[in-house]
Protein backbone atom coordinates (compact mmCIF):
# COMPACT_ATOMS: atom_id res chain seq x y z
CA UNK A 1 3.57 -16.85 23.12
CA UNK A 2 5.29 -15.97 20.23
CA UNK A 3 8.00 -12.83 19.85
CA UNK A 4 6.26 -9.90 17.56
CA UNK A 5 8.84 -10.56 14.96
CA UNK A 6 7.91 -14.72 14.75
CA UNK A 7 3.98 -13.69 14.81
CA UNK A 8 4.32 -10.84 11.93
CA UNK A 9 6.70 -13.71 10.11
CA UNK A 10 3.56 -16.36 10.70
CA UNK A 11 1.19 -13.80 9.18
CA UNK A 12 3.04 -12.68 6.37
CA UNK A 13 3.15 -16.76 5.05
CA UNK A 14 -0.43 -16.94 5.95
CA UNK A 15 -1.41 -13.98 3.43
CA UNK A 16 1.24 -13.99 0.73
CA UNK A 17 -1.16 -15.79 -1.69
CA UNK A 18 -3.01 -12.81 -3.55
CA UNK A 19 -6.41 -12.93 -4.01
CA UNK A 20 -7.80 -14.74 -7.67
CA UNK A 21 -10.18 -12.37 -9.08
CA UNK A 22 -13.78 -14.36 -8.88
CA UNK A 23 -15.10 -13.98 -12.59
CA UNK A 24 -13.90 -13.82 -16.55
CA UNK A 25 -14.94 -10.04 -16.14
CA UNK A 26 -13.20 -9.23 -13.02
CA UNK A 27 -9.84 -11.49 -14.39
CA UNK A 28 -9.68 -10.07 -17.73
CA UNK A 29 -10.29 -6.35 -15.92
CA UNK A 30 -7.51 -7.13 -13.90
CA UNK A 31 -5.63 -7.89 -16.78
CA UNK A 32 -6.01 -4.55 -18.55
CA UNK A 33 -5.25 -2.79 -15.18
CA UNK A 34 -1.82 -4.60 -15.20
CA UNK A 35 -1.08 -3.77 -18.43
CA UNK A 36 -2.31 0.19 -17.86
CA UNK A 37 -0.19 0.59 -15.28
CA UNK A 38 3.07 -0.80 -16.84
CA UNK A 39 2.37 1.90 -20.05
CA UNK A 40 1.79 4.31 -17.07
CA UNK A 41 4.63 3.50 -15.51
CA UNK A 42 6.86 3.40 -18.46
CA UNK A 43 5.59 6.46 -20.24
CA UNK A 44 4.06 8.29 -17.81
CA UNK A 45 0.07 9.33 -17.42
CA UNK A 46 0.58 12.42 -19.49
CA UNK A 47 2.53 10.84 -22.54
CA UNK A 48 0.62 7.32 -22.19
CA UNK A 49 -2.49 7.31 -25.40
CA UNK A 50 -5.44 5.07 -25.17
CA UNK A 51 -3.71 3.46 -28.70
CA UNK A 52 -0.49 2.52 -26.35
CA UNK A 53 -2.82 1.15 -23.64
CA UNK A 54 -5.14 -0.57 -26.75
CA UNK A 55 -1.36 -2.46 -27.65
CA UNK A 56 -0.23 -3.02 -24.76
CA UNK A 57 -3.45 -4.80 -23.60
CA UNK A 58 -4.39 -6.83 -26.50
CA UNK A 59 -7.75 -5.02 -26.71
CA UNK A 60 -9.20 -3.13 -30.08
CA UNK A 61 -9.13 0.85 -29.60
CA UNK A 62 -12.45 0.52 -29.92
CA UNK A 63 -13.28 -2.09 -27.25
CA UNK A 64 -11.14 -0.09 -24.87
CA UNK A 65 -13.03 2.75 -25.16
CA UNK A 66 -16.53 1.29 -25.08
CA UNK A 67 -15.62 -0.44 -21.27
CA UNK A 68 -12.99 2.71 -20.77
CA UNK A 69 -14.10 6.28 -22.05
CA UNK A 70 -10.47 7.68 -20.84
CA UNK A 71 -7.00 6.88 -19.70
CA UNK A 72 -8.17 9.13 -16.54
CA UNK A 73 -10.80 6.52 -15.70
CA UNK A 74 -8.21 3.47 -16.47
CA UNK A 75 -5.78 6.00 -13.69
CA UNK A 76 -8.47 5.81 -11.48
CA UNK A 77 -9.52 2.28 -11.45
CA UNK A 78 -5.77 2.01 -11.06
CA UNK A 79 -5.60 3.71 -8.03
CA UNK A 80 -8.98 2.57 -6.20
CA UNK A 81 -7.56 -1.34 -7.06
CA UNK A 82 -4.94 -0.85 -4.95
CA UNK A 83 -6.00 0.88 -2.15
CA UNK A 84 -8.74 -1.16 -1.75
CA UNK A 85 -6.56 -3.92 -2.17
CA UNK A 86 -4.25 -2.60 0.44
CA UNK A 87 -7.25 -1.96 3.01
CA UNK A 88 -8.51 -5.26 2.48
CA UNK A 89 -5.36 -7.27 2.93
CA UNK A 90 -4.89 -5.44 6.00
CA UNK A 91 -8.39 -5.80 7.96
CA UNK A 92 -8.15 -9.27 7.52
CA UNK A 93 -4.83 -9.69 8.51
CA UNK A 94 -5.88 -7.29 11.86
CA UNK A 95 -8.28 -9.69 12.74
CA UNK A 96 -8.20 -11.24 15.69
CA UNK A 97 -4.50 -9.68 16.82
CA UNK A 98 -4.71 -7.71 20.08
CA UNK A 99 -1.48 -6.73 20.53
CA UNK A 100 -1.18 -3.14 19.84
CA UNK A 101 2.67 -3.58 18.57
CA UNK A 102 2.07 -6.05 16.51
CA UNK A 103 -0.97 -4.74 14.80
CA UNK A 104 1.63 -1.90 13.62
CA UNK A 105 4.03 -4.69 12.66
CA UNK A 106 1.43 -6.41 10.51
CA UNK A 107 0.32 -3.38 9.10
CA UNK A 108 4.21 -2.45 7.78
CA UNK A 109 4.71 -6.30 6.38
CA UNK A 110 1.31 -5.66 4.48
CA UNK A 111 2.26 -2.78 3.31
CA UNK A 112 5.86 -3.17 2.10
CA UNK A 113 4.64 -6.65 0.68
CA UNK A 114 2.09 -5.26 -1.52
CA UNK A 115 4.22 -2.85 -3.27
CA UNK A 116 7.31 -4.65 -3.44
CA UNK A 117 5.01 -7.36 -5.60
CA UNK A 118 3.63 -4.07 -7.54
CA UNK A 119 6.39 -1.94 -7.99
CA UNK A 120 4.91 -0.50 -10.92
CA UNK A 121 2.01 0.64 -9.42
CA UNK A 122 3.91 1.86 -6.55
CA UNK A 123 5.36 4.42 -8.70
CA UNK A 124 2.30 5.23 -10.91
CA UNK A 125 0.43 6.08 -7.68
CA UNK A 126 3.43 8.20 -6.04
CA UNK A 127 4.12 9.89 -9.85
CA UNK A 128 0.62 10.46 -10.86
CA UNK A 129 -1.10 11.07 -7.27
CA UNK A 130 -2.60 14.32 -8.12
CA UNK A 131 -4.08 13.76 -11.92
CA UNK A 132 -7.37 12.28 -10.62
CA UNK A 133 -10.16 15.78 -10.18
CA UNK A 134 -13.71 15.72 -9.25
CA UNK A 135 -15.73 12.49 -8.54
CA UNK A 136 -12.80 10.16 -9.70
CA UNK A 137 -10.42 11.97 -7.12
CA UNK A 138 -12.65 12.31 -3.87
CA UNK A 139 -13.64 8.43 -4.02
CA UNK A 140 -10.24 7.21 -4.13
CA UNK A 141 -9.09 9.87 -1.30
CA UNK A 142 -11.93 8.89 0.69
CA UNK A 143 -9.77 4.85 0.87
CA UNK A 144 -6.51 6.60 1.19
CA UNK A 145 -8.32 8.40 4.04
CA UNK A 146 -9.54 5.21 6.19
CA UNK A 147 -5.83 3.65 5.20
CA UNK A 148 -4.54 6.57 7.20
CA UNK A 149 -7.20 6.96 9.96
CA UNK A 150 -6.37 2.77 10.40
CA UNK A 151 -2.64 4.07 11.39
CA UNK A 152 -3.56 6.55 13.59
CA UNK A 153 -5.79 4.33 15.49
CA UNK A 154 -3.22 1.79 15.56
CA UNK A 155 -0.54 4.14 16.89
CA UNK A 156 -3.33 5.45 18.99
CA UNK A 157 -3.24 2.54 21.01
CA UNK A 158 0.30 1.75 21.68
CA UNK A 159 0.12 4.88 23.03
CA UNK A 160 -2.48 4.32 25.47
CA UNK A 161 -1.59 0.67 25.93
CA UNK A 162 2.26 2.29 27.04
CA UNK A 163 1.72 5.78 28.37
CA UNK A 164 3.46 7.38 25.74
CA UNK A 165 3.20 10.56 24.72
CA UNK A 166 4.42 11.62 21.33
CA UNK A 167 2.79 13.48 17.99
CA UNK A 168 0.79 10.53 16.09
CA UNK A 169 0.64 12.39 12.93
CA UNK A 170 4.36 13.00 12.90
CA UNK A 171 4.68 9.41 13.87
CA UNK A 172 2.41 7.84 11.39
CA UNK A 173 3.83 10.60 8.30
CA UNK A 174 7.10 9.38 8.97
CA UNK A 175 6.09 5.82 9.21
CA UNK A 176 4.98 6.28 5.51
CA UNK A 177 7.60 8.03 4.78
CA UNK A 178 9.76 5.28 5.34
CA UNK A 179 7.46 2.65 3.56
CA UNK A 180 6.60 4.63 0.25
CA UNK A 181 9.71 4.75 -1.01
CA UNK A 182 11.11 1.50 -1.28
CA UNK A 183 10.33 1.07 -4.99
CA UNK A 184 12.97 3.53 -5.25
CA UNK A 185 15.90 1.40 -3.79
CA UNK A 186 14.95 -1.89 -3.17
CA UNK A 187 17.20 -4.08 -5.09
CA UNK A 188 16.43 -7.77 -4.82
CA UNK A 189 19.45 -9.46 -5.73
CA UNK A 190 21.15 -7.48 -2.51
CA UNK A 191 18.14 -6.58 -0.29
CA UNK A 192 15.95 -8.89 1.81
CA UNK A 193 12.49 -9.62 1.02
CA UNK A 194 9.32 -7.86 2.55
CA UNK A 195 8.70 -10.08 5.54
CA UNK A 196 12.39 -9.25 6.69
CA UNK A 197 12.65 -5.30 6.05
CA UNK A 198 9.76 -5.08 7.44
CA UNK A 199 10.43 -6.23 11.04
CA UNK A 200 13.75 -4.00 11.35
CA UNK A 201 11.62 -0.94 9.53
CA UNK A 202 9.24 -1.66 12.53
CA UNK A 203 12.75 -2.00 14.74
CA UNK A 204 13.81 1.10 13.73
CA UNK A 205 10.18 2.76 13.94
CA UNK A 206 8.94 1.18 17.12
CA UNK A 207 11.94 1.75 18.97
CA UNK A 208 12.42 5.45 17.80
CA UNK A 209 8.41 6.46 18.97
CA UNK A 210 8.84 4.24 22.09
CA UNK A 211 12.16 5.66 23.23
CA UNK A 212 12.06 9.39 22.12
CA UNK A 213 8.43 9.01 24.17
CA UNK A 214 10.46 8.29 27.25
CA UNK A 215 13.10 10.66 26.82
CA UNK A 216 10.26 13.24 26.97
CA UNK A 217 8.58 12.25 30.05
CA UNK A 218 11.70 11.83 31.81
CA UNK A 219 12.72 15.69 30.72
């Protein structure tokens, strides 16, 4: 069998390919969604108008409003996108993979691969995380939710699978802390690409849980 680094490297080539959306409705939606969240990015939710997103997007004010009523909804579909997009990716990619380290491996190469492709929605989401209110807000909490309760469980069992004993919300806040970020310094003409941060951020992570773990039961 394989190391964990070689089987996260055999899973990354397997999913790198995004998905095509299925329909004329669902490309040309993703379409306007990419060009939302460059304005967003660029300008900013709060100084971003419906006439910048109308320009950028190639679509009449008018049309953009009759398939949009706000920029808050265009935010939202933003936002649900890429969760969903995220979760997706991942469960897939989790299937059939027992191993509980390198279910955390795959889901750090999944993650960091997403948003170093969308680097603009990486910051819209991490700028403009708390515009959403009411209905638009709880749905798109509720997938940011399950993406967290999917870490937990997965730290959940290395833990059991290793008798270790260490916080797993600590663990799994920092392990996001680590990841969400990257848009912020990742510079491809120096850095390495996802597949390759990603196994020595799950280095660094793994071996930091696993040994401060053992430190503590040895105490």
């Amino acid at each position: 069998m394989g190391s964990p680094a070689t089987a996260t490297r055999i899973t990354a080539r397997r999913h790198r390919t995004p998905t095509v959306p299925a329909t004329r409705y669902d490309r040309r939606l993703a379409e306007i969604l990419a060009h939302a969240t460059d304005v967003f990015c660029k300008k900013g939710y709060e100084g971003a108008s419906m006439r910048d997103l109308s320009r950028e997007s190639g679509m009449s004010l008018a049309g953009l409003y009759y398939y949009f009523e706000s920029k808050e909804r265009l935010l939202y579909l933003i936002q649900k996108h890429t969760f969903s997009t995220i979760v997706q990716g991942l469960k897939a990619r989790l299937q059939n993979v027992n191993d509980p380290e390198e279910r955390i491996r795959i889901f750090i190469v999944n993650h960091l691969e997403y948003f170093l492709a969308n680097q603009a929605a990486m910051k819209v989401l991490s700028h403009e995380a708390e515009v959403l209110k009411n209905g638009f807000a709880a749905e798109v909490a509720a997938i940011k939710r399950e993406y967290y309760r999917i870490c937990v469980g997965l730290l959940d069992d290395l833990k059991r699978e290793r008798d270790l004993q260490f916080s797993t919300r600590i663990a799994v806040l920092s392990l996001f802390g680590m990841m969400n970020w990257i848009y912020t310094w990742h510079n491809p003409r120096v850095d390495a690409d996802a597949a390759s941060i990603a196994r020595e951020m799950g280095d660094v992570f793994l071996r930091g849980v696993t040994a401060g773990a053992k430190a503590r039961k040895e105490r």
